[in-house]
C-alpha atoms as a PDB file:
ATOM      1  CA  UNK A   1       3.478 -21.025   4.878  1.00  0.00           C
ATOM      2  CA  UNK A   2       6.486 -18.599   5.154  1.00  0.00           C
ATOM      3  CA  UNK A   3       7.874 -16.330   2.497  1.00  0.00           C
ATOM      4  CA  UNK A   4      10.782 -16.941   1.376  1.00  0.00           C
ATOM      5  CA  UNK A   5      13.572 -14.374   2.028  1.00  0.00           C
ATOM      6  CA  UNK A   6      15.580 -12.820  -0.916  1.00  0.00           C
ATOM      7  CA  UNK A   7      18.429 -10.689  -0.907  1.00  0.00           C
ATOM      8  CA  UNK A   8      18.591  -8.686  -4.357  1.00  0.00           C
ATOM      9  CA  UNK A   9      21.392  -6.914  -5.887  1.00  0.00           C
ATOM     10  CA  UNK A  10      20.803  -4.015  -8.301  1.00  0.00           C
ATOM     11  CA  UNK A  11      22.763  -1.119  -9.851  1.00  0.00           C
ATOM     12  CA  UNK A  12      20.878   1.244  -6.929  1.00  0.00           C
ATOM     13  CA  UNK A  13      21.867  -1.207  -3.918  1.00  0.00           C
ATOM     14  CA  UNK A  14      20.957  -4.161  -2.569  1.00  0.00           C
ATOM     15  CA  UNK A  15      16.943  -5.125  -1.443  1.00  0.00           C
ATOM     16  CA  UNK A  16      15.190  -7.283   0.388  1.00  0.00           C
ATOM     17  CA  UNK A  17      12.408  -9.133  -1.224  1.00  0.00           C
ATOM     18  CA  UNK A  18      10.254 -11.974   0.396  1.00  0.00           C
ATOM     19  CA  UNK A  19       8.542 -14.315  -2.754  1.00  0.00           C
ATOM     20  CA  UNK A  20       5.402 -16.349  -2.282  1.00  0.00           C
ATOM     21  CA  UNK A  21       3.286 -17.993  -4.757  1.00  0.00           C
ATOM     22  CA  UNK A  22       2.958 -18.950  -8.185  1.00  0.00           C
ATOM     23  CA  UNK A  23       2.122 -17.621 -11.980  1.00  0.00           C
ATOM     24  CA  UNK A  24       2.751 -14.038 -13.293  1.00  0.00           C
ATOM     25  CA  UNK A  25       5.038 -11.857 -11.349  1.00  0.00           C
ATOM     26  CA  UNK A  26       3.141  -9.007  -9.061  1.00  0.00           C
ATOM     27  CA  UNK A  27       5.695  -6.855  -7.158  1.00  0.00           C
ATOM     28  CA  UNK A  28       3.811  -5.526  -4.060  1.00  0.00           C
ATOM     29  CA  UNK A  29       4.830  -3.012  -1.048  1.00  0.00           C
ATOM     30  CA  UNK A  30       4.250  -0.253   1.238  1.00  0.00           C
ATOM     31  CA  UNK A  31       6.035   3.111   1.211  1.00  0.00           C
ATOM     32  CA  UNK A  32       6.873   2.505   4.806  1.00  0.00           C
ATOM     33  CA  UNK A  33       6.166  -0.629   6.230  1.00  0.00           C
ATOM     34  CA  UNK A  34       9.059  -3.108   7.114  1.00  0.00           C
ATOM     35  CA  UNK A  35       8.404  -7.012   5.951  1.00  0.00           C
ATOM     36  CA  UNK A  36       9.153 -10.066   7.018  1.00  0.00           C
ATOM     37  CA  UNK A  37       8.958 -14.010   6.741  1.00  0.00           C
ATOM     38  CA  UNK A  38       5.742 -13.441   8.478  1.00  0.00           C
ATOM     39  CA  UNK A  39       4.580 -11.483   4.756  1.00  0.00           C
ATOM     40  CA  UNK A  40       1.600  -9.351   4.580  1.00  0.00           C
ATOM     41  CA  UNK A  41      -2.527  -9.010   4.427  1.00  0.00           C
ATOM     42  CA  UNK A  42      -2.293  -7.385   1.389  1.00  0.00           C
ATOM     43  CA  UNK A  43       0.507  -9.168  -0.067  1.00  0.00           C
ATOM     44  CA  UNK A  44      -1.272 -12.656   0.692  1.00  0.00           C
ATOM     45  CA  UNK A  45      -4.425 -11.864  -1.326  1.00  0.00           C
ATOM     46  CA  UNK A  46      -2.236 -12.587  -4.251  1.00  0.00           C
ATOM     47  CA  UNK A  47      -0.501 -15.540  -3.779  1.00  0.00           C
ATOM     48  CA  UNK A  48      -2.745 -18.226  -5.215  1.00  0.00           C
ATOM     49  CA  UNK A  49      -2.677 -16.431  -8.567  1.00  0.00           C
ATOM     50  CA  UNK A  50       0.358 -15.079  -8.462  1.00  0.00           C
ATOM     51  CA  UNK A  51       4.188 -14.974  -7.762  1.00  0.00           C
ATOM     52  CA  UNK A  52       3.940 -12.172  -5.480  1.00  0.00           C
ATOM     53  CA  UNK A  53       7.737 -10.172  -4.592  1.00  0.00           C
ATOM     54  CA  UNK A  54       7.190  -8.330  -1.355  1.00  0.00           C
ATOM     55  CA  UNK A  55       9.811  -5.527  -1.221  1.00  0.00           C
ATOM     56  CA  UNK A  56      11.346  -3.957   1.528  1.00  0.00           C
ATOM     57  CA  UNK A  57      12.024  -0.494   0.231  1.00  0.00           C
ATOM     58  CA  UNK A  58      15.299   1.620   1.111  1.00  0.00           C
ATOM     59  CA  UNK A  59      16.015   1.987   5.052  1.00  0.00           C
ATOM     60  CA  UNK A  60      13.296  -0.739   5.533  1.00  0.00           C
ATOM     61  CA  UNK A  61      14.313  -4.446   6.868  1.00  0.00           C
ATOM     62  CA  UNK A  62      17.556  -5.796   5.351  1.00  0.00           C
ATOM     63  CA  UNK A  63      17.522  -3.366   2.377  1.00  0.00           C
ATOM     64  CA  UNK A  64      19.794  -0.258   1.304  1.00  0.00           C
ATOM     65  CA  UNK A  65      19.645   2.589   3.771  1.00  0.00           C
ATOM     66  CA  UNK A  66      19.457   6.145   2.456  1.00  0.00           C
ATOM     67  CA  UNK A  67      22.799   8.499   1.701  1.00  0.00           C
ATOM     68  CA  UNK A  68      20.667  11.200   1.109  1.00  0.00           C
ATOM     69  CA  UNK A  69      16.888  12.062   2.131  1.00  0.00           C
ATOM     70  CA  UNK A  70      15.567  12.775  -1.165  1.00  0.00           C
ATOM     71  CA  UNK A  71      16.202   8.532  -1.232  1.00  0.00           C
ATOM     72  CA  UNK A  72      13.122   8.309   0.356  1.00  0.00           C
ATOM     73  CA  UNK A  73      11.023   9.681  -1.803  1.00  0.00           C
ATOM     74  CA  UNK A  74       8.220   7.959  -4.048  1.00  0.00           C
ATOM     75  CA  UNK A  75       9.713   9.032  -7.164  1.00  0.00           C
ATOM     76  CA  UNK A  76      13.408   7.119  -6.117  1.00  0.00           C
ATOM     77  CA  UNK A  77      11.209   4.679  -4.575  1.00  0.00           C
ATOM     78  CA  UNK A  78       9.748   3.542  -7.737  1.00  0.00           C
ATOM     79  CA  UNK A  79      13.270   3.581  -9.353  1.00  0.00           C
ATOM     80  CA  UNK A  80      14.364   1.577  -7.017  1.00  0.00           C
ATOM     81  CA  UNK A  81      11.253  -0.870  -7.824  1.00  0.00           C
ATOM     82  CA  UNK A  82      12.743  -0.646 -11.511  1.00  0.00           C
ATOM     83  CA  UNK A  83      15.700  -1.800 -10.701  1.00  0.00           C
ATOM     84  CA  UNK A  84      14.816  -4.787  -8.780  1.00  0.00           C
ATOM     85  CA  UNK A  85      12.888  -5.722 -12.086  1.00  0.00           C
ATOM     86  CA  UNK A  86      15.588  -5.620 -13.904  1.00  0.00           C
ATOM     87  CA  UNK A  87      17.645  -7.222 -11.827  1.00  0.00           C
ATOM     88  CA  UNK A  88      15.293  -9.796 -11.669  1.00  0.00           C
ATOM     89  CA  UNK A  89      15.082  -9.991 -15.536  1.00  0.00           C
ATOM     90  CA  UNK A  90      11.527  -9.054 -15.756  1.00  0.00           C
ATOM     91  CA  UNK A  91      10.261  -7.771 -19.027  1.00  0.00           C
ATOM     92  CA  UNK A  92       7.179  -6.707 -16.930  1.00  0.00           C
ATOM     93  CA  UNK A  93       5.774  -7.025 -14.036  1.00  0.00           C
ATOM     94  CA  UNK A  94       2.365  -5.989 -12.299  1.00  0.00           C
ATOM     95  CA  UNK A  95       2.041  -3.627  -9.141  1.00  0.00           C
ATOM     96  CA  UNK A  96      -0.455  -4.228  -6.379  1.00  0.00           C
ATOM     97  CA  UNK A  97      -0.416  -1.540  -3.486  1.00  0.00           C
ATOM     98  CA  UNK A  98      -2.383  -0.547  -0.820  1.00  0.00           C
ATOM     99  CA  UNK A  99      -2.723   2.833   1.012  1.00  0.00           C
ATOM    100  CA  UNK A 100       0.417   4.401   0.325  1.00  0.00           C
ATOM    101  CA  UNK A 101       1.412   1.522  -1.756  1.00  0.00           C
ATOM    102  CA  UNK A 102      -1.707   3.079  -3.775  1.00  0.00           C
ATOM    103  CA  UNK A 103       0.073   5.783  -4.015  1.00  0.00           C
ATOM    104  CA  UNK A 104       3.320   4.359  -5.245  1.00  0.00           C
ATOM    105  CA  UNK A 105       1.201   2.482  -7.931  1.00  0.00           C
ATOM    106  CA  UNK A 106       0.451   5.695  -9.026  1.00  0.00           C
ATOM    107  CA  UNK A 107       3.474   7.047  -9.337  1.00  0.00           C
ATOM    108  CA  UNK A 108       4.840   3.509 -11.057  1.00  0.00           C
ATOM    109  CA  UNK A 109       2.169   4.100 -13.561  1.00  0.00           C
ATOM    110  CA  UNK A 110       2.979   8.008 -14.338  1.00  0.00           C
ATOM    111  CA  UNK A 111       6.291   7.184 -15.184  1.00  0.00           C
ATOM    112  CA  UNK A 112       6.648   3.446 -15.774  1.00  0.00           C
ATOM    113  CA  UNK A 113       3.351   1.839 -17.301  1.00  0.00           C
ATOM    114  CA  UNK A 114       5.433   0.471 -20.097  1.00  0.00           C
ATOM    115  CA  UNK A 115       7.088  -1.950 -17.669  1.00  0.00           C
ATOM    116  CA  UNK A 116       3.647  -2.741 -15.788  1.00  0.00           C
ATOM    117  CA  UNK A 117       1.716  -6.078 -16.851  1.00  0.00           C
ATOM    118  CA  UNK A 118      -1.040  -3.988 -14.831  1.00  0.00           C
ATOM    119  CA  UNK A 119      -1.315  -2.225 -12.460  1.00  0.00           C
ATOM    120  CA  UNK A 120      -4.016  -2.482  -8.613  1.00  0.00           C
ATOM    121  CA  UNK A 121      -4.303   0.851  -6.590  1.00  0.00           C
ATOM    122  CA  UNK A 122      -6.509   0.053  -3.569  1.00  0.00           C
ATOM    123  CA  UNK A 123      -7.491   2.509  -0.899  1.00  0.00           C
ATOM    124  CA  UNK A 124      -5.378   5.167  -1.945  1.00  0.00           C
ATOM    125  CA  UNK A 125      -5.072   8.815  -3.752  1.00  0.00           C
ATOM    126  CA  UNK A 126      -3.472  10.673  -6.261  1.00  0.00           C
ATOM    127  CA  UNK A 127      -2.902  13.641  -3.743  1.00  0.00           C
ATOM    128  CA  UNK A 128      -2.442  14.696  -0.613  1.00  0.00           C
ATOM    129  CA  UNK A 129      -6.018  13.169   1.243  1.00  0.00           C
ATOM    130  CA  UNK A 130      -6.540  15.467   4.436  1.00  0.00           C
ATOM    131  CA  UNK A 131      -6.716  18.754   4.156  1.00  0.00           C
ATOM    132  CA  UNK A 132      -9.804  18.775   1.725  1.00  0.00           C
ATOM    133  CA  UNK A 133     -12.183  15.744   2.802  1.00  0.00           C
ATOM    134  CA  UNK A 134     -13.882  15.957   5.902  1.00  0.00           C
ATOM    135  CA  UNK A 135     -14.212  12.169   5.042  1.00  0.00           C
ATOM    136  CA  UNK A 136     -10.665  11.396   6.485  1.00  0.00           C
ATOM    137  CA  UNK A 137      -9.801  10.847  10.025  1.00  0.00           C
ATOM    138  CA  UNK A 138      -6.650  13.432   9.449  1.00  0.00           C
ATOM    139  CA  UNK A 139      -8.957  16.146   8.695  1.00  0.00           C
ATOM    140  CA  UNK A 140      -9.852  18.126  12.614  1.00  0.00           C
ATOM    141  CA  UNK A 141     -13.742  18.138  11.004  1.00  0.00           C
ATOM    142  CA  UNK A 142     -14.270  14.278  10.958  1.00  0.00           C
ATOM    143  CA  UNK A 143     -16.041  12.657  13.614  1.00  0.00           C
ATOM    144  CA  UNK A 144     -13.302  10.468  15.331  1.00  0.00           C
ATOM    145  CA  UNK A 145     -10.251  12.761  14.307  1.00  0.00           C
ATOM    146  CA  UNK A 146      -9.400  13.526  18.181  1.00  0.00           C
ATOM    147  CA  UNK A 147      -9.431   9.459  18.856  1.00  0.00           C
ATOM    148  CA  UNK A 148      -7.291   8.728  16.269  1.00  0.00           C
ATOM    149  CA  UNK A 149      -4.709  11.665  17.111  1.00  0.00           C
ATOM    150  CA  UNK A 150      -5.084  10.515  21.129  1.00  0.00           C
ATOM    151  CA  UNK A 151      -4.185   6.633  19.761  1.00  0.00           C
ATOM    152  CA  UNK A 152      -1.282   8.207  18.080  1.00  0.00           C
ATOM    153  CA  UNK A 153       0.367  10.621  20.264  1.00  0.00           C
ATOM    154  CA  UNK A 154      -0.160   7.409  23.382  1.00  0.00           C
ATOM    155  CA  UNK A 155       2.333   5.102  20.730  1.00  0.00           C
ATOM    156  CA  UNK A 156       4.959   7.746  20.862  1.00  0.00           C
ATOM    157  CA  UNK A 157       5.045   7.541  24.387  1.00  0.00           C
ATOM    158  CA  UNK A 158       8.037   6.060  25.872  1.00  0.00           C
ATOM    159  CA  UNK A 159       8.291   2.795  28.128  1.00  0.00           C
ATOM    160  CA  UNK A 160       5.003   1.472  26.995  1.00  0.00           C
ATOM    161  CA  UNK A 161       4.698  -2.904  26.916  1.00  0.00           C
ATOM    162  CA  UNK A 162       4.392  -4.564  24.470  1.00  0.00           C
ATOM    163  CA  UNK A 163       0.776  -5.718  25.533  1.00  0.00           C
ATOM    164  CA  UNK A 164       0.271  -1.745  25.996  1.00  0.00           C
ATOM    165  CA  UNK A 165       1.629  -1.350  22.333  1.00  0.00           C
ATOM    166  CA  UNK A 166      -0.433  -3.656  20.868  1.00  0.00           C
ATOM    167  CA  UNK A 167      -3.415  -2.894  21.911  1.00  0.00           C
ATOM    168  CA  UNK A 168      -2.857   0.460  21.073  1.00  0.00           C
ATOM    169  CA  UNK A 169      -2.367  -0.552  17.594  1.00  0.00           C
ATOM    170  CA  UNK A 170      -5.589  -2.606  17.754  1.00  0.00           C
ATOM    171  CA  UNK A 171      -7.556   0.509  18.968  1.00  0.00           C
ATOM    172  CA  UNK A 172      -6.234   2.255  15.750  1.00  0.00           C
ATOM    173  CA  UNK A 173      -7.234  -0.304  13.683  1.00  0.00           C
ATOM    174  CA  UNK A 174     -10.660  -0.448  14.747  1.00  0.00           C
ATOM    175  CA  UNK A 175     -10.841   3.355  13.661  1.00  0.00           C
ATOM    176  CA  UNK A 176     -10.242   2.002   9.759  1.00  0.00           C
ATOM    177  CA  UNK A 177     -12.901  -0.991   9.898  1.00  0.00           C
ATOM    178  CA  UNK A 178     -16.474  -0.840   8.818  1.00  0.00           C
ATOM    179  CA  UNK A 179     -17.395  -3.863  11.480  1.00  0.00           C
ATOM    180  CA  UNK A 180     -14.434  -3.748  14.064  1.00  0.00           C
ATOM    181  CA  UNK A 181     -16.257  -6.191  16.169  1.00  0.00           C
ATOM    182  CA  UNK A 182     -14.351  -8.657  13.161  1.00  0.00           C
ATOM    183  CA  UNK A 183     -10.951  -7.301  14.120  1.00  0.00           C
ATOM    184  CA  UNK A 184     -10.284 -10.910  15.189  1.00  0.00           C
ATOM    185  CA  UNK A 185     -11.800 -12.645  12.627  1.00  0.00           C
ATOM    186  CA  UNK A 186      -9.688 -10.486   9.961  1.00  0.00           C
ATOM    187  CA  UNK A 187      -6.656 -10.042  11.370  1.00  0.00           C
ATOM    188  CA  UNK A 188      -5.906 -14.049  12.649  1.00  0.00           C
ATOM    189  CA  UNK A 189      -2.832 -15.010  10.644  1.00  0.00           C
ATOM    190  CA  UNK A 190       0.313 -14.385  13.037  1.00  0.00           C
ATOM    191  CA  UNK A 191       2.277 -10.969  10.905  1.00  0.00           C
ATOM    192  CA  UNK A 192       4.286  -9.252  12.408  1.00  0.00           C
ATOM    193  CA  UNK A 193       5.567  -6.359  10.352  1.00  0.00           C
ATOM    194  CA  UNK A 194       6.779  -2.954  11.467  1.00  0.00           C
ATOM    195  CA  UNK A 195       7.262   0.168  10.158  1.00  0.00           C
ATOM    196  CA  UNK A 196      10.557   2.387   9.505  1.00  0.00           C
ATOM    197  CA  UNK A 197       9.984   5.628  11.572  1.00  0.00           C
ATOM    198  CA  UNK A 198      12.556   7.258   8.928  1.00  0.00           C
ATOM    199  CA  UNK A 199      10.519   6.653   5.572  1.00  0.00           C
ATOM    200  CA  UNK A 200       7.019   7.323   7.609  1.00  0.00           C
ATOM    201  CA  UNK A 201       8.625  10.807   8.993  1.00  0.00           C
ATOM    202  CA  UNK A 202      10.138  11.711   5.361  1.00  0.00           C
ATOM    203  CA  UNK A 203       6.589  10.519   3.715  1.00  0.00           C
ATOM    204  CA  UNK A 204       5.066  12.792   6.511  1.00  0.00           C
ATOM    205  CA  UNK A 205       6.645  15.691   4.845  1.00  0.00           C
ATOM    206  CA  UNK A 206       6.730  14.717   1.284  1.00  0.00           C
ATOM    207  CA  UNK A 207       2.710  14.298   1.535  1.00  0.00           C
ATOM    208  CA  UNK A 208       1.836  17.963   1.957  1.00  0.00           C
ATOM    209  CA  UNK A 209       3.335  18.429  -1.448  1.00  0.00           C
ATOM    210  CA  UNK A 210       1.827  15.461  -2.893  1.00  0.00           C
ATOM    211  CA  UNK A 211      -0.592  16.367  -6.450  1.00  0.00           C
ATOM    212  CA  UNK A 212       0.065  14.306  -9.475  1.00  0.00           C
ATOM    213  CA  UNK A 213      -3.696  14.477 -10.668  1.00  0.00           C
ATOM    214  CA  UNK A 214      -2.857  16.024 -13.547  1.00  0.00           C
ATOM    215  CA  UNK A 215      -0.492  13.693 -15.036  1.00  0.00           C
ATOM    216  CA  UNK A 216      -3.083  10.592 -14.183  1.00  0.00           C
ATOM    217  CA  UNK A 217      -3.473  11.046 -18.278  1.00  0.00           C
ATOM    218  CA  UNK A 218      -0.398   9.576 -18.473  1.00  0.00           C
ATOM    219  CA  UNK A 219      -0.745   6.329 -17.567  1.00  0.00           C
ATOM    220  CA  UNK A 220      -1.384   3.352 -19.987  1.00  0.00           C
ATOM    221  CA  UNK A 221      -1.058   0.045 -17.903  1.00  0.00           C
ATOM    222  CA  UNK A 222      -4.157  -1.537 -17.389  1.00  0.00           C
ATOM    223  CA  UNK A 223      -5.466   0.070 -14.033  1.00  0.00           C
ATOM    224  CA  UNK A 224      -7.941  -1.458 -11.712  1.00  0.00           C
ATOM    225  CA  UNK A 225      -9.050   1.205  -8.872  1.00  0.00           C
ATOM    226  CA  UNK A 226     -10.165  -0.346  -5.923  1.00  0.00           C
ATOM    227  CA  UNK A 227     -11.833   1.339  -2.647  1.00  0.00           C
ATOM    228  CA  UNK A 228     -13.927   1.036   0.876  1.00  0.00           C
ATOM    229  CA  UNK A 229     -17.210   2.823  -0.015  1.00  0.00           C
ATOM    230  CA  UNK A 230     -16.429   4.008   3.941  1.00  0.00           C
ATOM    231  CA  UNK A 231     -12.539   4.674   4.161  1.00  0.00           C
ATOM    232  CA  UNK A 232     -11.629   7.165   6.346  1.00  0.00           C
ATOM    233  CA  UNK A 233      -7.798   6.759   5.520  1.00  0.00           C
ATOM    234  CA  UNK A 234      -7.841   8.114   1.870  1.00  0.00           C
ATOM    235  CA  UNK A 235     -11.473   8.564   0.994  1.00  0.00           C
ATOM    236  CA  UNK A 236     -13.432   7.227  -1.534  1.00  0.00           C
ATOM    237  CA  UNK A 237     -13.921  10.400  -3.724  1.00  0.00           C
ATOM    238  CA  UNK A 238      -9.959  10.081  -4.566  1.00  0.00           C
ATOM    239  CA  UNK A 239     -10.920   6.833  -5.888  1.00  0.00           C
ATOM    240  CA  UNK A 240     -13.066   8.321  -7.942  1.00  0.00           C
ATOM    241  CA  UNK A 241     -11.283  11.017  -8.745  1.00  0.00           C
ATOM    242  CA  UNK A 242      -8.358   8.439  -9.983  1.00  0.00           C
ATOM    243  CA  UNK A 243     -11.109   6.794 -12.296  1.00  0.00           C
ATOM    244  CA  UNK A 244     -12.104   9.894 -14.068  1.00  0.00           C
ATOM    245  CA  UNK A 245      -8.710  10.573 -14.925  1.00  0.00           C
ATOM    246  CA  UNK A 246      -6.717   7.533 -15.481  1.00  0.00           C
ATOM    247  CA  UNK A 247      -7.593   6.410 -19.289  1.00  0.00           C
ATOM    248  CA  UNK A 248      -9.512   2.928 -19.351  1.00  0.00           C
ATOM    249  CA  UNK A 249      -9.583   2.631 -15.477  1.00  0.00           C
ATOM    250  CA  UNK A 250     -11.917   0.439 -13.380  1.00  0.00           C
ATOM    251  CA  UNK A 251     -13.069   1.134 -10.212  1.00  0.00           C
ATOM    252  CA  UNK A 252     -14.772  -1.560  -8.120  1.00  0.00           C
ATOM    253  CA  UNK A 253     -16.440   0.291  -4.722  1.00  0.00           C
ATOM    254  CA  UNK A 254     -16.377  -2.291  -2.132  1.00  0.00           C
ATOM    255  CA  UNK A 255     -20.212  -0.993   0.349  1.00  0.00           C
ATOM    256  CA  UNK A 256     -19.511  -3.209   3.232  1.00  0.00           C
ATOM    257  CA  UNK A 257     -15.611  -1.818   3.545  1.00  0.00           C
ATOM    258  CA  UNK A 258     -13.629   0.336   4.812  1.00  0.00           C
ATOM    259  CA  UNK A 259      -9.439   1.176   4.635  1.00  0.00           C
ATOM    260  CA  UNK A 260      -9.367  -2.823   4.158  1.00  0.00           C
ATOM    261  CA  UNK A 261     -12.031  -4.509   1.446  1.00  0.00           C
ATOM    262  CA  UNK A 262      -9.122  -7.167   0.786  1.00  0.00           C
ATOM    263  CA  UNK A 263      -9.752  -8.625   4.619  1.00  0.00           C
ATOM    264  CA  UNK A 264     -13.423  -6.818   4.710  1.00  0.00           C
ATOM    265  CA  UNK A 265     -14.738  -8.546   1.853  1.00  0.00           C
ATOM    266  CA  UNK A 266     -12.028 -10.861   1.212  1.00  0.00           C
ATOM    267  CA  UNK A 267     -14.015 -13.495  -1.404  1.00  0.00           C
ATOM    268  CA  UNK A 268     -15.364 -10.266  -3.551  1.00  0.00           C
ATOM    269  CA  UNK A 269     -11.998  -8.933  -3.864  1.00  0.00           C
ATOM    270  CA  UNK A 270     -10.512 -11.649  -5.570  1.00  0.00           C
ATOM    271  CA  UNK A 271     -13.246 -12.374  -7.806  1.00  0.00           C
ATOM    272  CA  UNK A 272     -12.635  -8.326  -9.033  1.00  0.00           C
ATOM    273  CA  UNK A 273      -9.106  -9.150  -9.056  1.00  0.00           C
ATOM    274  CA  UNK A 274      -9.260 -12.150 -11.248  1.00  0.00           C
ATOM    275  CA  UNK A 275     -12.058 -10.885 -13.734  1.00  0.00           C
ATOM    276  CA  UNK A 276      -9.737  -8.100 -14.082  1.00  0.00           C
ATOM    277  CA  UNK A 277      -6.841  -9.624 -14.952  1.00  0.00           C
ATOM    278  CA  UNK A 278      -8.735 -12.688 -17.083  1.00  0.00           C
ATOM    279  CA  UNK A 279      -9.378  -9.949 -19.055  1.00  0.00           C
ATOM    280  CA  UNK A 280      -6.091  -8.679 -20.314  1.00  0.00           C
END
């Protein structure tokens, strides 16, 4: 089944948004990846307890492109997620977001919990994740940082096939799995999202910046934490760390995971999901 395309209008421009599903409304997305009809791994775990709104954020798909950089940002991201609510005449609404979507929730949650049913961070961090954890494949001191930046610097490279691309992408991939010999198994639906090069660049830079650990004490929506025991995208311990300082938090570690429990271990991660929410 498709997701149905939306266009949105708001007092901050207009958005794309791509609904599936039914019961309370969860707004999901990515800080830089570009949806489709084709929707989302993520997105999907959702949709048979949910009405899920997949947003395209600003300079991503069909939505508003950027007058100024600072646009990009996840701090006018998330306003721009606020206005879609309202535009959409949501009281509240939850968040679910992976990786940098995490990271978004976050953010969402510092400054916005008020307007959050609950909130899901999965995979993610409340500050920059490279520099200080030999854990992550960014850092020079993990084991499989030079495969991952030799993956990366091949997909800039001009003129390559799409077959070329692809498996490219698949080799990356791999890198973030706990069993990659399931790549197929996990990764079967037929999605084809993208990414926009200019919110991934601008996050690129923003990151390095990136610390809002110490207003995690701010936060009041019902948070469920959610990791890989084995991710090497944003480690574990920032999990953790989120936990200890987001009041009332629950963090479910996922052993058999990596960057991806919601494909990994797809049945235990929407029992957590469900207890959680059964419980508000």
């Amino acid at each position: 089944m498709k997701w149905n395309q939306n266009l949105i209008t708001t007092t901050r421009g207009e958005f794309e948004v791509f609904t599936k599903g039914e019961g309370r409304p969860l707004c999901v997305t990515h800080h830089y990846s570009e949806f489709n009809e084709t929707g989302d791994s993520f997105a999907d775990a959702f949709t048979k307890t949910n009405q899920v709104f997949l947003i395209n954020l600003r300079e991503a798909g069909n939505s508003a492109k950027a007058v100024h950089p600072y646009q990009l940002s996840l701090l006018e991201s998330v306003l721009d997620l606020e206005a879609i609510r309202e535009a959409l005449e949501f009281d509240k609404w939850g968040f679910a977001g992976h990786s940098t979507g995490g990271m978004l929730g976050v953010v969402y949650g510092i400054y916005f919990s008020e307007k959050l049913s609950f909130n899901v961070i999965v995979g993610a961090a409340a500050r920059e994740y490279m520099t200080f954890s030999k854990n992550c494949i960014y850092n020079e001191q993990h084991p499989q940082f030079e495969k991952m930046q030799e993956l990366m610097e091949n997909l800039k490279q001009p003129g390559l096939s799409a077959e070329e691309k692809s498996s490219l992408k698949i080799q990356r991939t791999k890198l973030s799995l706990a069993n990659p010999e399931n790549y197929d198994d996990y990764f079967a639906n037929d999605i084809r999202k993208e990414l926009s090069a200019v919110r991934l660049n601008f996050f690129s830079r923003e990151l390095h910046v990136f610390d809002v650990t110490r207003k995690l004490g701010l936060i009041t929506a019902p948070t469920l934490i959610m990791c890989g025991k084995h991710d090497v995208q944003c480690p574990l311990e920032y999990s953790v760390e989120m936990n200890e300082l987001i009041p009332g938090s629950t963090l479910a570690v996922f052993d058999d995971s990596n960057h991806y429990p919601f494909l990994e271990e797809a049945e235990r991660f929407s029992e957590i999901y469900q207890s959680f929410t059964a419980q508000l």
